[in-house]
Protein backbone atom coordinates (compact mmCIF):
# COMPACT_ATOMS: atom_id res chain seq x y z
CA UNK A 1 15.36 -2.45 21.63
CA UNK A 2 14.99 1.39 22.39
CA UNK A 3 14.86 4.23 20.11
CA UNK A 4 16.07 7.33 21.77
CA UNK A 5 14.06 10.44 21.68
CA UNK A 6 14.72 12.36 18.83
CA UNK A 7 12.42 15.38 19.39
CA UNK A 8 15.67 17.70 18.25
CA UNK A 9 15.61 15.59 14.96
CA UNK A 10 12.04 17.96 14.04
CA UNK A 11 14.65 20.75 13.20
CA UNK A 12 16.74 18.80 11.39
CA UNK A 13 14.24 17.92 9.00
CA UNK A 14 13.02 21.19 8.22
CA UNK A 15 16.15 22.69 7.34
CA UNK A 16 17.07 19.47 5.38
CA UNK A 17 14.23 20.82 3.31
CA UNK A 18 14.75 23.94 3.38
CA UNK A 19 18.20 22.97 2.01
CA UNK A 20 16.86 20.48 -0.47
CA UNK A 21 14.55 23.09 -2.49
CA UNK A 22 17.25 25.59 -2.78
CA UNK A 23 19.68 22.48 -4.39
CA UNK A 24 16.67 21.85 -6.78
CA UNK A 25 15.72 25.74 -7.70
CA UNK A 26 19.85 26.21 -8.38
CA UNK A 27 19.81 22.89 -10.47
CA UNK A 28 16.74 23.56 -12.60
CA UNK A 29 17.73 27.52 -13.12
CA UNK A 30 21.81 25.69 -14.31
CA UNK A 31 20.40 23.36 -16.32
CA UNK A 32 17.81 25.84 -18.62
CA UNK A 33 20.59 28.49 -19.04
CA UNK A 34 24.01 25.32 -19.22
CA UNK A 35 22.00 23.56 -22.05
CA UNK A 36 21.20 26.97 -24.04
CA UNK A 37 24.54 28.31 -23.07
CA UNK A 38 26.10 25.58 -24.70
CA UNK A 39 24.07 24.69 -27.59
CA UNK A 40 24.84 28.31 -28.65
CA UNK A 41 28.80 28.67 -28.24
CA UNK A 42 28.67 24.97 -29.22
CA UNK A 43 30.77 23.71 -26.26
CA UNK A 44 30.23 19.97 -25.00
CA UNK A 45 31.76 21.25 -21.59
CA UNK A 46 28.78 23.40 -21.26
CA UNK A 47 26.12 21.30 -22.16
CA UNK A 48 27.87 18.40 -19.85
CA UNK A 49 27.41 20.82 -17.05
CA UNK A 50 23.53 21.61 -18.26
CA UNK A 51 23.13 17.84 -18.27
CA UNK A 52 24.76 17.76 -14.78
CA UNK A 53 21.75 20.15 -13.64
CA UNK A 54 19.27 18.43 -15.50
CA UNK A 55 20.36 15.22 -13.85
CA UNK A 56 20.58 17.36 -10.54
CA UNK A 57 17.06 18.85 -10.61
CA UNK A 58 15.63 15.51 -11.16
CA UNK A 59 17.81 13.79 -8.20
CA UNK A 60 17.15 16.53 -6.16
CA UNK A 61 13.10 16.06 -6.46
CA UNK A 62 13.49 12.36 -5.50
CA UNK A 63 15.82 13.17 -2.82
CA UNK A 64 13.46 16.07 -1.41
CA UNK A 65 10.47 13.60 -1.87
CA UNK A 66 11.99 10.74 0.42
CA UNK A 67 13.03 13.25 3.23
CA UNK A 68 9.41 13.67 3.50
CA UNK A 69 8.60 10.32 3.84
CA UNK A 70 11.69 9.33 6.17
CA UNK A 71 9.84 12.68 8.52
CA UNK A 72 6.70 10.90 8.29
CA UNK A 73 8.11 8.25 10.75
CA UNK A 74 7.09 4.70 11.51
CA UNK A 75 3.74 3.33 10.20
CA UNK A 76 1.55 0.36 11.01
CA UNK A 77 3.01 -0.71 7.29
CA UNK A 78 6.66 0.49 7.84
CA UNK A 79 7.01 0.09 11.90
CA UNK A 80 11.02 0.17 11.56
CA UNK A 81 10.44 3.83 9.48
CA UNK A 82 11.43 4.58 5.66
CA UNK A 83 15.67 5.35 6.83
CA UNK A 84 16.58 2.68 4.07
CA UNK A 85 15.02 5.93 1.64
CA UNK A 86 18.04 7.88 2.23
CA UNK A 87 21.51 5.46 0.89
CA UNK A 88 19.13 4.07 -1.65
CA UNK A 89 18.53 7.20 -3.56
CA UNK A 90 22.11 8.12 -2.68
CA UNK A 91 23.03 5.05 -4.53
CA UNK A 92 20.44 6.38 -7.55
CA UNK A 93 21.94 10.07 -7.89
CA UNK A 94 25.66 7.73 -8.33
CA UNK A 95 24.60 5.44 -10.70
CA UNK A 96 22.63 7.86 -12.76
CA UNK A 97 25.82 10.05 -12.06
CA UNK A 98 28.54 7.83 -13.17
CA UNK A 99 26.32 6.92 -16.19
CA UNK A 100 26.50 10.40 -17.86
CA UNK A 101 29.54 10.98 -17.06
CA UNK A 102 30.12 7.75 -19.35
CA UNK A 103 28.27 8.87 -21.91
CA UNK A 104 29.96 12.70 -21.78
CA UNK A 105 33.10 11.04 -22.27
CA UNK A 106 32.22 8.70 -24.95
CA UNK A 107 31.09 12.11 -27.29
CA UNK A 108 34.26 13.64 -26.07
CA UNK A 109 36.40 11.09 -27.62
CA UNK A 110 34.28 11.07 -30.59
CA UNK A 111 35.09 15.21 -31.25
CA UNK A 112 39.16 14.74 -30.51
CA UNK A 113 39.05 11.75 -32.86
CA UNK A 114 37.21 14.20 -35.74
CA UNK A 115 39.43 16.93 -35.50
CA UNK A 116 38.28 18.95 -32.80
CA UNK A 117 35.01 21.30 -32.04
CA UNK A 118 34.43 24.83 -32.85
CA UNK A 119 33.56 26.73 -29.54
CA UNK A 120 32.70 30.22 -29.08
CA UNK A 121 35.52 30.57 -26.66
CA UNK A 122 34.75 34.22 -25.18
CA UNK A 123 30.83 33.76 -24.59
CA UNK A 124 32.34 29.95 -22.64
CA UNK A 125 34.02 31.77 -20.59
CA UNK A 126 32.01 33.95 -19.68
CA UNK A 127 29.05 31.41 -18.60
CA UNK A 128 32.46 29.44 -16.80
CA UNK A 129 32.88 32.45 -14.16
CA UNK A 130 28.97 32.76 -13.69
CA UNK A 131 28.57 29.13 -13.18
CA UNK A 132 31.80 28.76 -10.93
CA UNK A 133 30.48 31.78 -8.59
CA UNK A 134 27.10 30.33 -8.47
CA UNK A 135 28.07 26.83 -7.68
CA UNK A 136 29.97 28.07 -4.93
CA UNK A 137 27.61 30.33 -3.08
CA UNK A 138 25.30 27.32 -3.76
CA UNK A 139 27.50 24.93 -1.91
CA UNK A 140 28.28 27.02 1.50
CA UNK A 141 24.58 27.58 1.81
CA UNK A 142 23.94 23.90 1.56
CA UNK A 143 27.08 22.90 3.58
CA UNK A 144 25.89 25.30 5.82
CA UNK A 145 22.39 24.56 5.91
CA UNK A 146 22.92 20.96 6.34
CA UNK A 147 25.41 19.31 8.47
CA UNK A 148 23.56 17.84 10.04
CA UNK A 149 21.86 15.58 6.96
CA UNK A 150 23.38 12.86 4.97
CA UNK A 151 20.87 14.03 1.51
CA UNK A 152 21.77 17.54 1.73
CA UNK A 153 25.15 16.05 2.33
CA UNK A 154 24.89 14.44 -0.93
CA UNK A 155 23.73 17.44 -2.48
CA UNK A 156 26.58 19.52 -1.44
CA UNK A 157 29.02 17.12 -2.66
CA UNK A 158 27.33 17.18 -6.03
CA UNK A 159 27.59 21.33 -6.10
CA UNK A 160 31.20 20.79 -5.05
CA UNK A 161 31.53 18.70 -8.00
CA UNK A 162 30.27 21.39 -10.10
CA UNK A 163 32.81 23.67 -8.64
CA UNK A 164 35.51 21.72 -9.82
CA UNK A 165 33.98 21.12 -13.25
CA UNK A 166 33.82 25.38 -12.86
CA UNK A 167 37.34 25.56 -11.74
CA UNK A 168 38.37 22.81 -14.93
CA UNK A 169 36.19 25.50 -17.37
CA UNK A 170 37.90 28.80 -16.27
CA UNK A 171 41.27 27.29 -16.75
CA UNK A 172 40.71 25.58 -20.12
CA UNK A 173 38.61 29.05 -21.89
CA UNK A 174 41.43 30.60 -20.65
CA UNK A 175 43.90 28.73 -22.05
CA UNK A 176 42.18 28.27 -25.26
CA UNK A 177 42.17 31.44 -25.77
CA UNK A 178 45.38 32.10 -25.12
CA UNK A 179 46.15 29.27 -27.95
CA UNK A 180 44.17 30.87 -30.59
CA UNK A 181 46.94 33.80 -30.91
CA UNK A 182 49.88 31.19 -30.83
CA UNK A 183 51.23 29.29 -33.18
CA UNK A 184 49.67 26.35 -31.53
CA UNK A 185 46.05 27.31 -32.75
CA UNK A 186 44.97 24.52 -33.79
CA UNK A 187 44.88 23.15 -30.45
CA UNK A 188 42.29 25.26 -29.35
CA UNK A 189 39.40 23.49 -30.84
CA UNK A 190 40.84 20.31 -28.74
CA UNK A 191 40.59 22.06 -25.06
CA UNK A 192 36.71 21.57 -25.72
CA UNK A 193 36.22 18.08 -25.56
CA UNK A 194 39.40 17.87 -22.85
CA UNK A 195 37.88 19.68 -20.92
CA UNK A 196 34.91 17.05 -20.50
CA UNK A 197 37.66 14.01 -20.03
CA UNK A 198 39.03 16.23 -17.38
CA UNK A 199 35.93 16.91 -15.53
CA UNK A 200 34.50 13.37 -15.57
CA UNK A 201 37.89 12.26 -13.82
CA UNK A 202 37.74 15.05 -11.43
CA UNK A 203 33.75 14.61 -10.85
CA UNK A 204 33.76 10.85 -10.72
CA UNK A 205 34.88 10.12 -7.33
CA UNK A 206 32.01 11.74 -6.06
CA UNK A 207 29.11 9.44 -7.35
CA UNK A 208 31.57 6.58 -6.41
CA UNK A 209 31.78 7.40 -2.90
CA UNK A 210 28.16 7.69 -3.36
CA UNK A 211 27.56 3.74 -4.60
CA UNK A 212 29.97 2.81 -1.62
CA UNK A 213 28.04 4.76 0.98
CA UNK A 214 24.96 3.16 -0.51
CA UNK A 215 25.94 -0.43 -0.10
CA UNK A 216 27.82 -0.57 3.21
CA UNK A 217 24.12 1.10 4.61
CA UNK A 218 22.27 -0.93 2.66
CA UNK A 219 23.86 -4.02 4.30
CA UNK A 220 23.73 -2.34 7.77
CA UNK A 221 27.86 -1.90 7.98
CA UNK A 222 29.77 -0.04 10.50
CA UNK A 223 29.35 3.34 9.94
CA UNK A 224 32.68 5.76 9.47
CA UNK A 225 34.97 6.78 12.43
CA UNK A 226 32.58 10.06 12.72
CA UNK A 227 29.82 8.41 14.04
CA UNK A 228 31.42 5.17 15.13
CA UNK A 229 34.31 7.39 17.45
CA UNK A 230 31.96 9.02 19.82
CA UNK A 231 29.50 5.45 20.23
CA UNK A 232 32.53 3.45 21.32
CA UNK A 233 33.35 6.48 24.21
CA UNK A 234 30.02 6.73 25.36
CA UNK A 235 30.21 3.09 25.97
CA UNK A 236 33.07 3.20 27.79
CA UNK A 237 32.20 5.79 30.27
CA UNK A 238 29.04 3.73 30.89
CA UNK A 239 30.83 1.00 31.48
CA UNK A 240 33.20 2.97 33.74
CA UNK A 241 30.08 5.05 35.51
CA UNK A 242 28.16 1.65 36.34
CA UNK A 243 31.46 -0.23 37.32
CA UNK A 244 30.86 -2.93 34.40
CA UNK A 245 32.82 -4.90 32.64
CA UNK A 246 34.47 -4.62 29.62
CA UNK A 247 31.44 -5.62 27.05
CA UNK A 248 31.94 -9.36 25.39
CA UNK A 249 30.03 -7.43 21.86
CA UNK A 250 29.86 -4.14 20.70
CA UNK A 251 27.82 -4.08 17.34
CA UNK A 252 27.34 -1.43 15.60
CA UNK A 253 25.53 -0.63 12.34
CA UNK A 254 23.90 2.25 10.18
CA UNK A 255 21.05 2.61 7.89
CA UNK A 256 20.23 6.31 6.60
CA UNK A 257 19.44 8.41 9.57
CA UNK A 258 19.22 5.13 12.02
CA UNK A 259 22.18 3.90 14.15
CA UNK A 260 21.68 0.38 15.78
CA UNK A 261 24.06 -0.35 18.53
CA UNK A 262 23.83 -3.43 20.58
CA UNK A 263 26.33 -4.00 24.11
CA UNK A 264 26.49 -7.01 25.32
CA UNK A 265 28.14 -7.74 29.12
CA UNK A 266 28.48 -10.85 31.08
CA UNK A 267 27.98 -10.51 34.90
CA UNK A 268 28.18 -11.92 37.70
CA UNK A 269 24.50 -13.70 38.15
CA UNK A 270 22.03 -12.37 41.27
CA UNK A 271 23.93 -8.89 41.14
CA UNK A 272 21.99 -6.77 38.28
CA UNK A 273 18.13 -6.13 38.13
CA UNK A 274 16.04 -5.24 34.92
CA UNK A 275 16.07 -1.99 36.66
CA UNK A 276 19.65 -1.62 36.15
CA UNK A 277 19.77 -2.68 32.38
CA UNK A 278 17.21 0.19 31.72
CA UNK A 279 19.26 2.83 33.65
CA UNK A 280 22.29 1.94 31.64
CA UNK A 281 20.77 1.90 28.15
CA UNK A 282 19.09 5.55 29.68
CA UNK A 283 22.17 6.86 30.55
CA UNK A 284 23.96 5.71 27.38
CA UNK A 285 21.20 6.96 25.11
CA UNK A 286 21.71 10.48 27.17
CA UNK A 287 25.01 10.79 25.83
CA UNK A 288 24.51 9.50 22.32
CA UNK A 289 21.89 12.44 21.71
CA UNK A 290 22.79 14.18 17.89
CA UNK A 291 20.80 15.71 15.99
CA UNK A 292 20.31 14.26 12.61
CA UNK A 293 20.80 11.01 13.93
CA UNK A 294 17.95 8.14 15.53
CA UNK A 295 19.83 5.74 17.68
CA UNK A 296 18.48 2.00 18.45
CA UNK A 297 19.79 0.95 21.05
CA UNK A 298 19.93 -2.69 23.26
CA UNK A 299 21.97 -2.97 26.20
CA UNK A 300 21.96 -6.99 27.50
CA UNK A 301 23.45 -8.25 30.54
CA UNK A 302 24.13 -12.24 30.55
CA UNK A 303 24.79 -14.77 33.25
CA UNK A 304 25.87 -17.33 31.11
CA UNK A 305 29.10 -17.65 29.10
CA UNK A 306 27.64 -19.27 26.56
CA UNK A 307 24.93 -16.65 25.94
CA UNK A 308 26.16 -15.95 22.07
CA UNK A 309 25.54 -19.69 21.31
């Protein structure tokens, strides 16, 4: 099997850092002034979104501390590389995620069952605009920053989250306040604790999708159409360039930055040379060059039908 060269992969790793201590500077600085914030105006929403930077800063370490050792390449103790690094701490930050989300929700259901909280609603509201703005300008650098990465992917989902949990706090300070000058006042100590229900159900498919991504790399699955869509052409204008036919096996699989793909033909025997096998699996690893990506690839030609046996 061949890696392809992945000399253009050098740039993707820097500005996965690069990306990666920005995500953990924006997490630590929300999760100081979200956990003051909300121990002061007494709102749960506020502290679950200091908790949600707490939990990010920490994430964001481990995840900045395993794309140095997926850079550092193979090793005479690792020689296939670290790549499993990357969906395993994806799988952490969701597990770790979808925990305190539990928890949040739990104390939320504990306050609407005792009547309701007592939140400083215009001081809320005021730390819900600052910490909707930042979270966005946070997540268009990353998104920017990293396309290219699947960890500074997961760290712009997780600042996307916390623009929806934003979005969720404007809307309910706002509407609180609105109640307090109704005659439906006493509903305003209620939005609150809502507010937390509503952002773990709006938060929690992101962690999720997280534990999903985790195990279908974990046990080397077929990666999504995105990566899968432009494998499957190359292969067939190989196939088409070196008048081949159709391959018996196309397999497929991904694990962190690491793509294996295996084509398998059956040919007529006396016609092909090991010459020929290494000009298709050169020409085929040409056109599968990405950044952000290290593909393993193994191109076999067979003269007997029963070769899979």
């Amino acid at each position: 099997m061949t890696a392809v060269p992945v000399d253009h992969n050098e740039r993707v790793l820097r500005a996965e850092q690069r990306s990666l201590v920005i995500s953990l500077t924006a997490a630590a600085v929300v999760s100081v002034v979200g956990i003051a914030w909300g121990l002061v105006v007494s709102s749960q929403i506020i502290l679950f979104d200091g908790l949600y930077g707490v939990i990010g800063t920490v994430l964001s370490g481990l995840t900045l501390q395993v794309s140095t050792l997926v850079k550092r390449g193979p090793s005479a103790r690792y020689p296939f590389g670290r790549e499993a690094l990357g969906p395993l701490v994806l799988g952490v930050q969701g597990l770790v995620l979808v925990g305190a989300f539990s928890y949040a929700v739990i104390d939320a259901i504990q306050i609407i069952l005792s009547g309701g909280g007592d939140t400083h609603l215009g001081a809320a509201l005021i730390y819900a605009i600052l910490a909707f703005v930042g979270s966005v300008v946070i997540y268009l650098v990353l998104r920017g920053l990293g396309q290219e990465s699947e960890l500074v992917a997961a760290e712009a989902a997780q600042w996307l989250a916390a623009v929806y949990l934003g979005i969720a706090m404007l809307v309910g300070f706002i509407a609180a306040l609105l109640l307090q000058d109704s005659q439906w006042s006493w509903l305003a100590g209620y939005v609150d604790p809502a507010l937390v229900l509503v952002a773990a159900v709006v938060v929690a498919p992101t962690p999720i999708s997280m534990i999903r991504t985790t195990m279908r790399e974990l046990l080397e699955g077929a990666p999504d159409e995105e990566t899968q869509g432009p494998i499957e052409d190359a292969i067939k204008e190989v196939t088409a360039l070196f008048v081949l036919p159709e391959p018996v096996s196309v397999l497929i699989g991904k694990l962190g930055r690491k793509v294996y793909v295996e084509v398998d033909y059956l040919v007529e025997a006396g016609k092909w040379t090991i010459s020929d096998v290494d000009r298709i699996r050169r020409e085929l690893g040409r056109r599968l060059e990405e950044p952000g990506l290290n593909y393993w690839l193994n191109v076999e030609l067979h003269t007997d039908p029963d070769w899979d046996e």
